[in-house]
N, C-alpha and C. Protein backbone atom coordinates (compact mmCIF):
# COMPACT_ATOMS: atom_id res chain seq x y z
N UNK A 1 212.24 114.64 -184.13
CA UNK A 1 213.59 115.18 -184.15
C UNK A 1 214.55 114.27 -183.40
N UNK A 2 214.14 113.68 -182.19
CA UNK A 2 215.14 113.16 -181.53
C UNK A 2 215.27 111.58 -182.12
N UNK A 3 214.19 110.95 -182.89
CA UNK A 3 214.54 109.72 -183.07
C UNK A 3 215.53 109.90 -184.68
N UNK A 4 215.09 111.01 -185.36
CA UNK A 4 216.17 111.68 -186.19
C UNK A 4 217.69 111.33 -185.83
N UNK A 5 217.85 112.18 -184.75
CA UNK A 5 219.44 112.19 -184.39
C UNK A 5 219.67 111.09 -183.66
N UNK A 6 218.70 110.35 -182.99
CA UNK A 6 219.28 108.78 -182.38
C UNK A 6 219.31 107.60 -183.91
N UNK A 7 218.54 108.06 -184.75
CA UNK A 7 219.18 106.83 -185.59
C UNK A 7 220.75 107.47 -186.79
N UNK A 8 220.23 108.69 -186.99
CA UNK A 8 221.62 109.08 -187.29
C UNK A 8 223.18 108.69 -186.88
N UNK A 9 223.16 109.06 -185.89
CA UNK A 9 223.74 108.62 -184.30
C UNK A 9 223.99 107.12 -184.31
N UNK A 10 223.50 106.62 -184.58
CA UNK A 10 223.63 104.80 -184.85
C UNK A 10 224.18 104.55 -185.98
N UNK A 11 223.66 105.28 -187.18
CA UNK A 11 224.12 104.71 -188.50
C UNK A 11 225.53 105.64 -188.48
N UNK A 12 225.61 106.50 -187.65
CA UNK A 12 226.82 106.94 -188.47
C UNK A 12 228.24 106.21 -187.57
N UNK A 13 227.83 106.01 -186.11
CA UNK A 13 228.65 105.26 -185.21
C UNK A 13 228.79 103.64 -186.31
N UNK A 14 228.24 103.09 -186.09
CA UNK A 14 228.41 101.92 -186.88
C UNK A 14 229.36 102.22 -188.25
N UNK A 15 228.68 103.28 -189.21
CA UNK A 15 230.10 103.37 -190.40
C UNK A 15 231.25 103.69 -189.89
N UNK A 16 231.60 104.80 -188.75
CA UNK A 16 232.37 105.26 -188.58
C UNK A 16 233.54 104.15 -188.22
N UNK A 17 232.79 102.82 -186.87
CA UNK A 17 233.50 102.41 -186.48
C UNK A 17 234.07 101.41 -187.79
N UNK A 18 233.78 101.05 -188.61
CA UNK A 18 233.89 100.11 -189.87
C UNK A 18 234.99 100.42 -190.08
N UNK A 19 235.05 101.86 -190.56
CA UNK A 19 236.08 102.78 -191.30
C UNK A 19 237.47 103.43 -190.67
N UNK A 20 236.78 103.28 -189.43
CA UNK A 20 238.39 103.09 -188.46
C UNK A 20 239.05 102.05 -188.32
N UNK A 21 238.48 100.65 -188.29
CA UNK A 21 238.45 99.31 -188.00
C UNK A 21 239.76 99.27 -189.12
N UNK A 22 239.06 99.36 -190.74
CA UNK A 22 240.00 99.30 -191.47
C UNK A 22 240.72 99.94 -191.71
N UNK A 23 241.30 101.33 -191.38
CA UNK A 23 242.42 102.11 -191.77
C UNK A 23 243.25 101.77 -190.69
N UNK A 24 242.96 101.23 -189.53
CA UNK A 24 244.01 100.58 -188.05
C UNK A 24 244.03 99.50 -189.22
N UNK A 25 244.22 98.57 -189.66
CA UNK A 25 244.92 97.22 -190.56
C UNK A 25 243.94 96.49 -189.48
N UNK A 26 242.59 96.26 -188.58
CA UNK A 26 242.02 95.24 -188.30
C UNK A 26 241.13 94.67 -189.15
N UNK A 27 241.12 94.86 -190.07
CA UNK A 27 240.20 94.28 -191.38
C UNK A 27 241.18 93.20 -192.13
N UNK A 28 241.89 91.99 -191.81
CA UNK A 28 242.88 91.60 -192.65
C UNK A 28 242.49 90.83 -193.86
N UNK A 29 241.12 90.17 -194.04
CA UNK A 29 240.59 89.22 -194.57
C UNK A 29 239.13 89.74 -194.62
N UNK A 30 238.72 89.64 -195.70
CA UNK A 30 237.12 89.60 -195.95
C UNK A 30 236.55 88.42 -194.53
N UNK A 31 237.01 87.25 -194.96
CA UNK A 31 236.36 86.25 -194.41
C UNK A 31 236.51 85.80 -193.12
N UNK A 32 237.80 86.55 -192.67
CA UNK A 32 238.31 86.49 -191.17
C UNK A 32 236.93 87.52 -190.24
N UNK A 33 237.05 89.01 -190.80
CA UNK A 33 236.21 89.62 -190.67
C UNK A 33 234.85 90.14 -191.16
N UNK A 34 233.96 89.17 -191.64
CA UNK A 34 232.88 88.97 -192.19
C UNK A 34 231.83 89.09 -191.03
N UNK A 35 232.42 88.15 -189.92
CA UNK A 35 230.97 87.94 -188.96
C UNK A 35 231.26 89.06 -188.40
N UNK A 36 231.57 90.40 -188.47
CA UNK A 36 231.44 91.73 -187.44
C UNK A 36 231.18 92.78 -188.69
N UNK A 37 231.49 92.69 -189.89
CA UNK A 37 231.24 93.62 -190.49
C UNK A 37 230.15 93.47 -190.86
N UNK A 38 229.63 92.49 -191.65
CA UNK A 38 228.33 91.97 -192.02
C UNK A 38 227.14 92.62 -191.28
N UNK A 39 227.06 92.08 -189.89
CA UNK A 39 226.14 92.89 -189.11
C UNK A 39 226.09 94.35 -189.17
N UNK A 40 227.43 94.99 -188.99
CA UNK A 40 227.49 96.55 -189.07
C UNK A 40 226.97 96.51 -189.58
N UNK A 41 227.13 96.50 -190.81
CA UNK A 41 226.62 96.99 -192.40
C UNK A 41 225.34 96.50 -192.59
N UNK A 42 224.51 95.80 -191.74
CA UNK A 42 223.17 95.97 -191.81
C UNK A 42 222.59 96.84 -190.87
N UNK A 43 223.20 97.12 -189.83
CA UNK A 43 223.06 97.92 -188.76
C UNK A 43 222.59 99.58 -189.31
N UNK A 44 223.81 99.83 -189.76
CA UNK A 44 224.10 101.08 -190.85
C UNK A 44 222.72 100.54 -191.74
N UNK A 45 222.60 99.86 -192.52
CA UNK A 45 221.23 100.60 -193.61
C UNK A 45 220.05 100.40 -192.75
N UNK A 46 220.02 99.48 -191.36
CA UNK A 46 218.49 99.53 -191.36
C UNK A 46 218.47 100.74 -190.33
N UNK A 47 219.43 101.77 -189.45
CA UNK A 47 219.48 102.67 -189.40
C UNK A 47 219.55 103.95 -190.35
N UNK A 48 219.80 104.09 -191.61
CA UNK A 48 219.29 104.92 -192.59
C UNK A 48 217.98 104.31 -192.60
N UNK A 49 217.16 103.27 -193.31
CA UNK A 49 216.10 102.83 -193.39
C UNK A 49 215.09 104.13 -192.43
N UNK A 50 215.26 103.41 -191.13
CA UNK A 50 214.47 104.43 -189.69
C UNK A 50 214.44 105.84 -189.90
N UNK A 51 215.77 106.25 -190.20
CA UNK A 51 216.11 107.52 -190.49
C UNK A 51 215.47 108.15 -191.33
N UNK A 52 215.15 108.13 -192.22
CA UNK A 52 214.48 108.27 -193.13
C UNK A 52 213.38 107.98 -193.24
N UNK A 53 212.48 107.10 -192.51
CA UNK A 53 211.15 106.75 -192.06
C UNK A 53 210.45 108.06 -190.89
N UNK A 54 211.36 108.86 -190.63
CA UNK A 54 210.99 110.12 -189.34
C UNK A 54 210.38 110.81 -190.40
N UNK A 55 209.66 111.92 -189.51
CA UNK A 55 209.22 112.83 -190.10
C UNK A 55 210.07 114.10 -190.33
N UNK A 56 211.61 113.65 -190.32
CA UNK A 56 212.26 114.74 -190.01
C UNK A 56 212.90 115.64 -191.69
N UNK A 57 212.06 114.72 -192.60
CA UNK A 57 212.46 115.08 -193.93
C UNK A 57 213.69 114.21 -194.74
N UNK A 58 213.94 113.57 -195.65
CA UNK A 58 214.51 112.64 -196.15
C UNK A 58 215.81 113.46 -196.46
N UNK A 59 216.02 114.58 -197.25
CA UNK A 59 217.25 115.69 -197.31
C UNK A 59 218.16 115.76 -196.17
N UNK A 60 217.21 116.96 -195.16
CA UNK A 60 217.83 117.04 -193.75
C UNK A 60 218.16 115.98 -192.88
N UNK A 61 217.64 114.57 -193.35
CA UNK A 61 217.91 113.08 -192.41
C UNK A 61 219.46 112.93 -193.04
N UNK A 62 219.43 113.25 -194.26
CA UNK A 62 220.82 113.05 -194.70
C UNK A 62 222.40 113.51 -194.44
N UNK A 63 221.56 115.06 -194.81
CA UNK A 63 222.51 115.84 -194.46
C UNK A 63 223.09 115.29 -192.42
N UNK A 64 222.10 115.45 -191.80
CA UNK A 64 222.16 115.11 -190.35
C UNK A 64 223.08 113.80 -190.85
N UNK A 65 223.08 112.97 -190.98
CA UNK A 65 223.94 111.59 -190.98
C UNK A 65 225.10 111.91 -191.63
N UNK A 66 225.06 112.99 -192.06
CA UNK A 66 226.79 113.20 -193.01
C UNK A 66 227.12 114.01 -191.58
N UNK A 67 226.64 115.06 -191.31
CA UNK A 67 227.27 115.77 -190.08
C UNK A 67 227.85 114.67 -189.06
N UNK A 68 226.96 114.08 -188.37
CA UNK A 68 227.32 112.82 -187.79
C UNK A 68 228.34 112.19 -187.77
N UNK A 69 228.41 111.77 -189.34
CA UNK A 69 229.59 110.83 -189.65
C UNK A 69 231.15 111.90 -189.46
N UNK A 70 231.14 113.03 -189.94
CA UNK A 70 232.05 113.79 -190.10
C UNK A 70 232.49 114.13 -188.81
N UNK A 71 231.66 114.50 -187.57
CA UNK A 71 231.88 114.53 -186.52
C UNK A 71 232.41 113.59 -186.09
N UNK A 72 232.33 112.36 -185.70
CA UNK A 72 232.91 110.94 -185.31
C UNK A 72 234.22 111.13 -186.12
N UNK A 73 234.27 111.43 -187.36
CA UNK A 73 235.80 110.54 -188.00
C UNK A 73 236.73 111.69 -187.56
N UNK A 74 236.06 113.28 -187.53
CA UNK A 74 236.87 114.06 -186.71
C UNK A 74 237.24 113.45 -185.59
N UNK A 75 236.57 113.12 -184.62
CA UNK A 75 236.79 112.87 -183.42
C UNK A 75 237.77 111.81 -182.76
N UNK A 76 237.30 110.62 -184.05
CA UNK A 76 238.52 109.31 -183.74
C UNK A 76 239.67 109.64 -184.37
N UNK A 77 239.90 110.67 -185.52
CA UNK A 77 241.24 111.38 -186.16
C UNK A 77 241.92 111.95 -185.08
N UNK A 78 241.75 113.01 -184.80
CA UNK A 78 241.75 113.65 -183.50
C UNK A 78 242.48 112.86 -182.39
N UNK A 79 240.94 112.51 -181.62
CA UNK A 79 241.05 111.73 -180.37
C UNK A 79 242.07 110.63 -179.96
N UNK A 80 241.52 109.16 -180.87
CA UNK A 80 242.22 108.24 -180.68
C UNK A 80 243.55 107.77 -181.54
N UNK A 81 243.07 108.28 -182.73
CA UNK A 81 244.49 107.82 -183.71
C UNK A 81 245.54 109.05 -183.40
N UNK A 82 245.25 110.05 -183.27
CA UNK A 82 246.52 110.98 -182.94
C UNK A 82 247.06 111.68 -184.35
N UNK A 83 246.00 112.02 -185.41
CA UNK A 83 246.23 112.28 -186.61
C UNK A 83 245.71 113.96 -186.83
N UNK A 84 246.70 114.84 -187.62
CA UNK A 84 245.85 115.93 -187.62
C UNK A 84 244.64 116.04 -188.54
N UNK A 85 244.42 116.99 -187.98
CA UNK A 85 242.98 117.11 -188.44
C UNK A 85 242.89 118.09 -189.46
N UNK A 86 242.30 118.29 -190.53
CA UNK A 86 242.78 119.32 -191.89
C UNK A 86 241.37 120.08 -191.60
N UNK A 87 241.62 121.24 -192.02
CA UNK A 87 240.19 122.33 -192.73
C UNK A 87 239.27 122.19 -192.82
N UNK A 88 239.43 121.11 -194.09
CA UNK A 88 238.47 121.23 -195.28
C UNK A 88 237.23 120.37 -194.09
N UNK A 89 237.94 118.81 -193.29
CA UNK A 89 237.02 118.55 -193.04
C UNK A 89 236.21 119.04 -191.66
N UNK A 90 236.87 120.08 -191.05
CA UNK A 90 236.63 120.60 -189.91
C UNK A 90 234.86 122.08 -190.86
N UNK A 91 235.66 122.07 -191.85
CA UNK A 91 234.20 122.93 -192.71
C UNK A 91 233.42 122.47 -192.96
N UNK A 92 233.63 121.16 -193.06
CA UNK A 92 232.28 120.47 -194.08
C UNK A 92 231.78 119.92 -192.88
N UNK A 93 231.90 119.12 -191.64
CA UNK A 93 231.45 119.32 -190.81
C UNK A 93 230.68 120.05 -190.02
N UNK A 94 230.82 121.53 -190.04
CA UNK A 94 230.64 122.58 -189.55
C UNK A 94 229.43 123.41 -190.47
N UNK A 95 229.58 123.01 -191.70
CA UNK A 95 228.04 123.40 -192.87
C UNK A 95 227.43 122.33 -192.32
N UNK A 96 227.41 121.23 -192.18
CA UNK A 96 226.41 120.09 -192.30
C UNK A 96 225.42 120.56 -191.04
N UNK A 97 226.32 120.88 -189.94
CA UNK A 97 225.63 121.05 -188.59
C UNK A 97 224.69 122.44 -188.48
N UNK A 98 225.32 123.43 -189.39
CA UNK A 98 224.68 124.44 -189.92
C UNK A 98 223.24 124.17 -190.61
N UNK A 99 223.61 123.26 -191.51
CA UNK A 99 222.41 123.22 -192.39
C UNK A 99 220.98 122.44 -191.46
N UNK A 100 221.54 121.55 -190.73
CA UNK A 100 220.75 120.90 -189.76
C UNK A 100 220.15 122.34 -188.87
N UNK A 101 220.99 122.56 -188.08
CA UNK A 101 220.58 124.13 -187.44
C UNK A 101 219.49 124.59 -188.01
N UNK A 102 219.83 125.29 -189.35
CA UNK A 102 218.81 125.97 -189.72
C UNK A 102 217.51 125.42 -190.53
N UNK A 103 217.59 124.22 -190.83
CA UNK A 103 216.21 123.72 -191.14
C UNK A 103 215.33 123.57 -189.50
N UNK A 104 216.08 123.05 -188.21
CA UNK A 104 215.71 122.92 -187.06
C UNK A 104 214.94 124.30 -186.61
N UNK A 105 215.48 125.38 -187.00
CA UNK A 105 215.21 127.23 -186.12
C UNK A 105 214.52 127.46 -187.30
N UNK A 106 214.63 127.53 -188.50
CA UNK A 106 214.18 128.33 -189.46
C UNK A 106 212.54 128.32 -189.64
N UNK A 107 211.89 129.35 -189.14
CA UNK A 107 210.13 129.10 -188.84
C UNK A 107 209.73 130.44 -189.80
C-alpha cells in the first residue's frame, strides 16, 4: 500500500509539475525546454511502471494516480496560481479518493 501511494505520489508530482510549468508560459520552446521535461516524462512512466508493479492492483493503482494528480492541480490552482477552483473538479477528486478508500476498508 504504501509503496502504492509513494510512487503515485511521484508520478503524479512530476505530471503535475509539467502541467503547471506550461500553463505559467515556462515551456517557451520544445528545445529550450527539452533537458527538464524529457527527464520528467520518464520520471512519470517509470513511476506508473512501479506503480503498477505493487500488489496494490493495476485499476485501484490508477484510479490512486488520478486522485493524486487531481489533488496537486487542485492544490497549485488554489494555492499558488490564485485561480478558482470549480466543482466538477473538487468531485472528481473527491470519488477518486473515495474509490481508493473503499477498495483500502472494503473486507
Amino acid at each position: 500500500m504504501f509503496q502504492a501511494v509513494f510512487w503515485a505520489g511521484l508520478a503524479g508530482a512530476a505530471a503535475t509539475a509539467m502541467e503547471f510549468a506550461y500553463f505559467q508560459g515556462w515551456v517557451t520552446s520544445w528545445w529550450r525546454s527539452a533537458w527538464w521535461i524529457l527527464p520528467l516524462g520518464a520520471l512519470v512512466n517509470f513511476s506508473i511502471y512501479q506503480l503498477l508493479r505493487t500488489d496494490f492492483g493495476w485499476l485501484p493503482s490508477m484510479v490512486l494516480f488520478g486522485a493524486v494528480t487531481a489533488t496537486l492541480r487542485i492544490g497549485l490552482a488554489f494555492g499558488v496560481a490564485h485561480e478558482a477552483v470549480t466543482a466538477p473538479n473538487v468531485v472528481s477528486a473527491l470519488v477518486m479518493i473515495a474509490g481508493v478508500s473503499l477498495k483500502l476498508f472494503w473486507r
